[in-house]
N, C-alpha and C. Protein backbone atom coordinates (compact mmCIF):
# COMPACT_ATOMS: atom_id res chain seq x y z
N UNK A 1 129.95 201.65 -121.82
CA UNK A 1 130.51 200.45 -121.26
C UNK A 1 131.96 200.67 -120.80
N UNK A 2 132.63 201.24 -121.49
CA UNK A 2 134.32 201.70 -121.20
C UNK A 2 134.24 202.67 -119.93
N UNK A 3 133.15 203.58 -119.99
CA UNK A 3 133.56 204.26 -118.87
C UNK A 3 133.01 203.41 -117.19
N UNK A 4 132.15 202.50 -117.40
CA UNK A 4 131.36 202.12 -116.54
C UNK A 4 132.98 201.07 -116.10
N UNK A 5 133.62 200.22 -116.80
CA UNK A 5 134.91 199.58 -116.45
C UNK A 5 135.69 200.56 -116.23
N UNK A 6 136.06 202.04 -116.18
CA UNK A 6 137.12 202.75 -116.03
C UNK A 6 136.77 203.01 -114.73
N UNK A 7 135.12 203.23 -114.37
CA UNK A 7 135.16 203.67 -112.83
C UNK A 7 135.33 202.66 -111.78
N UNK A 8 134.61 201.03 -112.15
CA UNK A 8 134.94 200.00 -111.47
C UNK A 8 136.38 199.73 -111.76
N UNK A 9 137.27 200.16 -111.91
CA UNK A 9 138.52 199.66 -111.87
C UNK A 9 139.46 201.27 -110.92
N UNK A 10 138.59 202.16 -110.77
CA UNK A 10 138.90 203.24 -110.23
C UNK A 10 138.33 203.22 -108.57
N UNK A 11 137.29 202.74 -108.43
CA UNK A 11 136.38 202.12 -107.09
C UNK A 11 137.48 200.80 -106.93
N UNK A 12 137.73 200.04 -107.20
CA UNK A 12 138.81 198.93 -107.10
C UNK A 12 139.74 199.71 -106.14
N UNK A 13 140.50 200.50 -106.95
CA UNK A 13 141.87 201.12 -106.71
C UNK A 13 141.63 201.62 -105.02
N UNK A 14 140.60 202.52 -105.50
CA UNK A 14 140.04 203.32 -104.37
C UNK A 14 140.33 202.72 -102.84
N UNK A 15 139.41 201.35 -103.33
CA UNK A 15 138.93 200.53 -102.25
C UNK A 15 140.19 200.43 -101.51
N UNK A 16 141.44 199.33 -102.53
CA UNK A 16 141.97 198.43 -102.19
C UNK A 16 143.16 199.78 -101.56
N UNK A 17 143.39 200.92 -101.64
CA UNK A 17 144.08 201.83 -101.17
C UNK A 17 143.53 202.22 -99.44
N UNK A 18 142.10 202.69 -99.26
CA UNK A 18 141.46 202.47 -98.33
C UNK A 18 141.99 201.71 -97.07
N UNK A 19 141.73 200.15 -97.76
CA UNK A 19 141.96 198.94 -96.73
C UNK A 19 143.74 199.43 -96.58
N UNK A 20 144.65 199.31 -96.99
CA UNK A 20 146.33 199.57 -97.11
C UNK A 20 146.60 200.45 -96.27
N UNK A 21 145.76 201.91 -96.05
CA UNK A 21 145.55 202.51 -94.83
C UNK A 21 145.65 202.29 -93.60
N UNK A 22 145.41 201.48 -93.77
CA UNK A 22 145.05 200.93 -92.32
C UNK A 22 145.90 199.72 -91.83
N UNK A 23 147.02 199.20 -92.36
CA UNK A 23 148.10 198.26 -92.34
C UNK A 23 148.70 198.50 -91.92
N UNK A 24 149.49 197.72 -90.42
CA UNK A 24 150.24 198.64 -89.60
C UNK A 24 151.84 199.09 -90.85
N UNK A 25 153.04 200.18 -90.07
CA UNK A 25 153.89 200.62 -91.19
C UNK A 25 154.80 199.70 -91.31
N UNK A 26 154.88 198.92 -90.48
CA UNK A 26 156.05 197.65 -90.78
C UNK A 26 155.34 196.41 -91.98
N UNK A 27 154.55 196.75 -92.08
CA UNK A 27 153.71 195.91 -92.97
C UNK A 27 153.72 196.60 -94.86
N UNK A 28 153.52 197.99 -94.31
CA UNK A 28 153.41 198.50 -95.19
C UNK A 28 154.86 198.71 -96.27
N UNK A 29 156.42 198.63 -95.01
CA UNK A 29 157.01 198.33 -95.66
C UNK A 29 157.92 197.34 -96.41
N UNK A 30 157.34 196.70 -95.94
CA UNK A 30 157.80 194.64 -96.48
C UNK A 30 156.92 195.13 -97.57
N UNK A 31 155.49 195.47 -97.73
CA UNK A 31 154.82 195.24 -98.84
C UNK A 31 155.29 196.17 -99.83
N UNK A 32 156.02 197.04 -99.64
CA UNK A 32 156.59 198.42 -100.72
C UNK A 32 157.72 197.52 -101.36
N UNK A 33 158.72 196.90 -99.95
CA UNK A 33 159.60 196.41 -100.76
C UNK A 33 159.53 195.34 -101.56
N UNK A 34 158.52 194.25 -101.98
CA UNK A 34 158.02 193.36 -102.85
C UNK A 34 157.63 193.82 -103.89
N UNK A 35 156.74 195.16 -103.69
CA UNK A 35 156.52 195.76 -105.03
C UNK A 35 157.93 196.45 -105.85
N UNK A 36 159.07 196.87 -105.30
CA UNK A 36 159.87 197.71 -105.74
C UNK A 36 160.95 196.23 -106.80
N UNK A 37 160.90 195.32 -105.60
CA UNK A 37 161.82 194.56 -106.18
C UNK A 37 160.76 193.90 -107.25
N UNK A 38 159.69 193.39 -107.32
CA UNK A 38 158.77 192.68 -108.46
C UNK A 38 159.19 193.64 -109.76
N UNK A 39 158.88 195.11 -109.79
CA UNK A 39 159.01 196.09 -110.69
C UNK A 39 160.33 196.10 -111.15
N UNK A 40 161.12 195.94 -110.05
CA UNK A 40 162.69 195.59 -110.93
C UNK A 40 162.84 194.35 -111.76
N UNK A 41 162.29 193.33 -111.24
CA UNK A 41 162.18 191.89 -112.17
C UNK A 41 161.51 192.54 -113.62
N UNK A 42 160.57 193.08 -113.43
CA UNK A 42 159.47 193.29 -114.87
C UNK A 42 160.46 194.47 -115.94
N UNK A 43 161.62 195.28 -115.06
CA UNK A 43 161.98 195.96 -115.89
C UNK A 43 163.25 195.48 -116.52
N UNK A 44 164.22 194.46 -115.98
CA UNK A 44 165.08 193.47 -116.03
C UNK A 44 164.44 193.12 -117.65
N UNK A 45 163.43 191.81 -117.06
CA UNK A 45 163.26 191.70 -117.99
C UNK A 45 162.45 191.79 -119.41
N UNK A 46 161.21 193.29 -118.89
CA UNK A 46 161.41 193.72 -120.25
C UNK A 46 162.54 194.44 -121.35
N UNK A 47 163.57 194.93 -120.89
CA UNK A 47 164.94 195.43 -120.93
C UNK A 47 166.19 194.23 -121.82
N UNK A 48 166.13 192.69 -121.17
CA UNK A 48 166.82 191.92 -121.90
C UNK A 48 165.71 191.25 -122.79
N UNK A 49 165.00 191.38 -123.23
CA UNK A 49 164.08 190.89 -123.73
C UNK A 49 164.04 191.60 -125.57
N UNK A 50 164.03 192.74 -124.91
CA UNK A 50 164.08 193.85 -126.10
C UNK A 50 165.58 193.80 -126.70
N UNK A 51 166.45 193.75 -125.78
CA UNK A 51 167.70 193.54 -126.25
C UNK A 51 168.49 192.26 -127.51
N UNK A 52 167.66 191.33 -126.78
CA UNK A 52 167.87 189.95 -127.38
C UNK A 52 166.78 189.93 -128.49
N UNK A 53 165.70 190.19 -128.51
CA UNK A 53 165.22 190.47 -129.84
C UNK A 53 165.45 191.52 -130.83
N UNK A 54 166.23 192.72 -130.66
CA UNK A 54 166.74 193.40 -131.14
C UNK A 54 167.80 193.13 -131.87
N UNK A 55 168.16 193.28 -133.09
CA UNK A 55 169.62 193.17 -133.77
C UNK A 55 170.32 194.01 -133.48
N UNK A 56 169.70 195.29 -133.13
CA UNK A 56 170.91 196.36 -133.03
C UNK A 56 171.00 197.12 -131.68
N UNK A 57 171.65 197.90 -131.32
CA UNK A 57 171.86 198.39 -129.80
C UNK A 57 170.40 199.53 -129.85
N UNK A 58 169.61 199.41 -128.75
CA UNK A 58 168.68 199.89 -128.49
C UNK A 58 168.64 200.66 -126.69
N UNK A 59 168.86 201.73 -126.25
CA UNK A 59 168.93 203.08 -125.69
C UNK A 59 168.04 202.07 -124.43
N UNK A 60 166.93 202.69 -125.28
CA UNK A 60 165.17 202.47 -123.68
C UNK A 60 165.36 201.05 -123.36
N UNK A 61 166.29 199.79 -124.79
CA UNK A 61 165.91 198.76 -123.48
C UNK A 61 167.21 198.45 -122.60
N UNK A 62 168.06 199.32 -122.83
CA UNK A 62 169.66 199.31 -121.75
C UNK A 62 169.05 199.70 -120.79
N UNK A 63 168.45 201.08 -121.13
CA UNK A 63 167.99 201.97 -119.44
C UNK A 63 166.87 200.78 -118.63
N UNK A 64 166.51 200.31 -119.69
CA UNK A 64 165.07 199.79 -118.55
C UNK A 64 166.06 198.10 -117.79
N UNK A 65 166.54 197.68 -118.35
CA UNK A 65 167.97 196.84 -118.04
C UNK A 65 168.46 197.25 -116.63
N UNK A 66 169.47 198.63 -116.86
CA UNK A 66 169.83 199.18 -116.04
C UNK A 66 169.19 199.80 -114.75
N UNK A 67 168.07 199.82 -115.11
CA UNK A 67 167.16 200.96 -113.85
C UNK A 67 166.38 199.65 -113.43
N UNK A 68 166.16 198.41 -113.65
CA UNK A 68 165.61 197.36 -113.24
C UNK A 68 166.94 196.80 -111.84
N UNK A 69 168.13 197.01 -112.54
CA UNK A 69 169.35 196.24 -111.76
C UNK A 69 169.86 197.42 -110.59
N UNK A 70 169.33 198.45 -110.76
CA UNK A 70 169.70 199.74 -109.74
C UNK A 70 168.38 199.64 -108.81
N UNK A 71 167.35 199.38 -109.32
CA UNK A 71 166.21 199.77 -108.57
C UNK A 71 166.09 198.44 -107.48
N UNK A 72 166.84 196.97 -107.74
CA UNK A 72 166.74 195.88 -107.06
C UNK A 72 167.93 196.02 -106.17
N UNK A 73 169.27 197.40 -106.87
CA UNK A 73 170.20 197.08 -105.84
C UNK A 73 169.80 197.55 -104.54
N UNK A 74 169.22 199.02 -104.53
CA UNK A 74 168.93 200.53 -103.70
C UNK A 74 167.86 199.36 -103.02
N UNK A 75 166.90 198.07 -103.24
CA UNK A 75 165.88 197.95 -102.50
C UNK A 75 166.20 196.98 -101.44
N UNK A 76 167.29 196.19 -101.77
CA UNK A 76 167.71 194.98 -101.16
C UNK A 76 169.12 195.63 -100.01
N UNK A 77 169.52 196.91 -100.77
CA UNK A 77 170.77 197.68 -99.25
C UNK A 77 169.70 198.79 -98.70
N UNK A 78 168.76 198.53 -98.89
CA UNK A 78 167.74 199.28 -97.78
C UNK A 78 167.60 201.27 -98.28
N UNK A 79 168.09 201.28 -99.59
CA UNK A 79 168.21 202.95 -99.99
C UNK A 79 167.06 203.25 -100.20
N UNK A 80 165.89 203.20 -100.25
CA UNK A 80 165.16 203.23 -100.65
C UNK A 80 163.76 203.87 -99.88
N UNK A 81 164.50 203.95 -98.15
CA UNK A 81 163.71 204.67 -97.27
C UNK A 81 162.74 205.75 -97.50
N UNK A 82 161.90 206.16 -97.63
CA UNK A 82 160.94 207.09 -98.15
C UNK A 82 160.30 207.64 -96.44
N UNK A 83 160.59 208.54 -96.64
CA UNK A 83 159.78 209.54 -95.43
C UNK A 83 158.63 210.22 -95.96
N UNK A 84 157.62 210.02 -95.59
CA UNK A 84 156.35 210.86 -96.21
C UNK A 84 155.41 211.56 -94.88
């Protein structure tokens, strides 16, 4: 049963990569940059999250803090250009 959900969620991926193919590249990059900045929100705030439930100073959730607030700066001043 686990593997039969590991491949339908792998046929998913597959698929939904497939169709993205085929999106013209100005599309493709509005949609990169929603994902880059969403991923900065999720690392924001898993980062103050850990912090504020934490009593004491904790390393992984500064970085994930920090690399959430770098990764939203680099996406919003356009650094983030990727040539492939």
């Amino acid at each position: 049963m686990i593997m039969l959900v590991v491949f339908l969620i792998i046929a998913i991926i597959g698929w939904v990569l497939n169709v993205f193919s085929k999106v013209p590249e100005e599309k493709k990059k509005k949609y990169r940059k929603y994902l880059l900045v969403f991923y900065g929100i999720i690392l924001i705030m898993q980062g103050a999250v850990a912090i504020y439930d934490q009593a004491q100073f904790k390393w992984l959730a500064f970085l994930q803090l920090v690399l959430g607030i770098v990764l939203i700066g680099a996406v919003t001043l356009r650094k983030q250009e990727l040539k492939f």
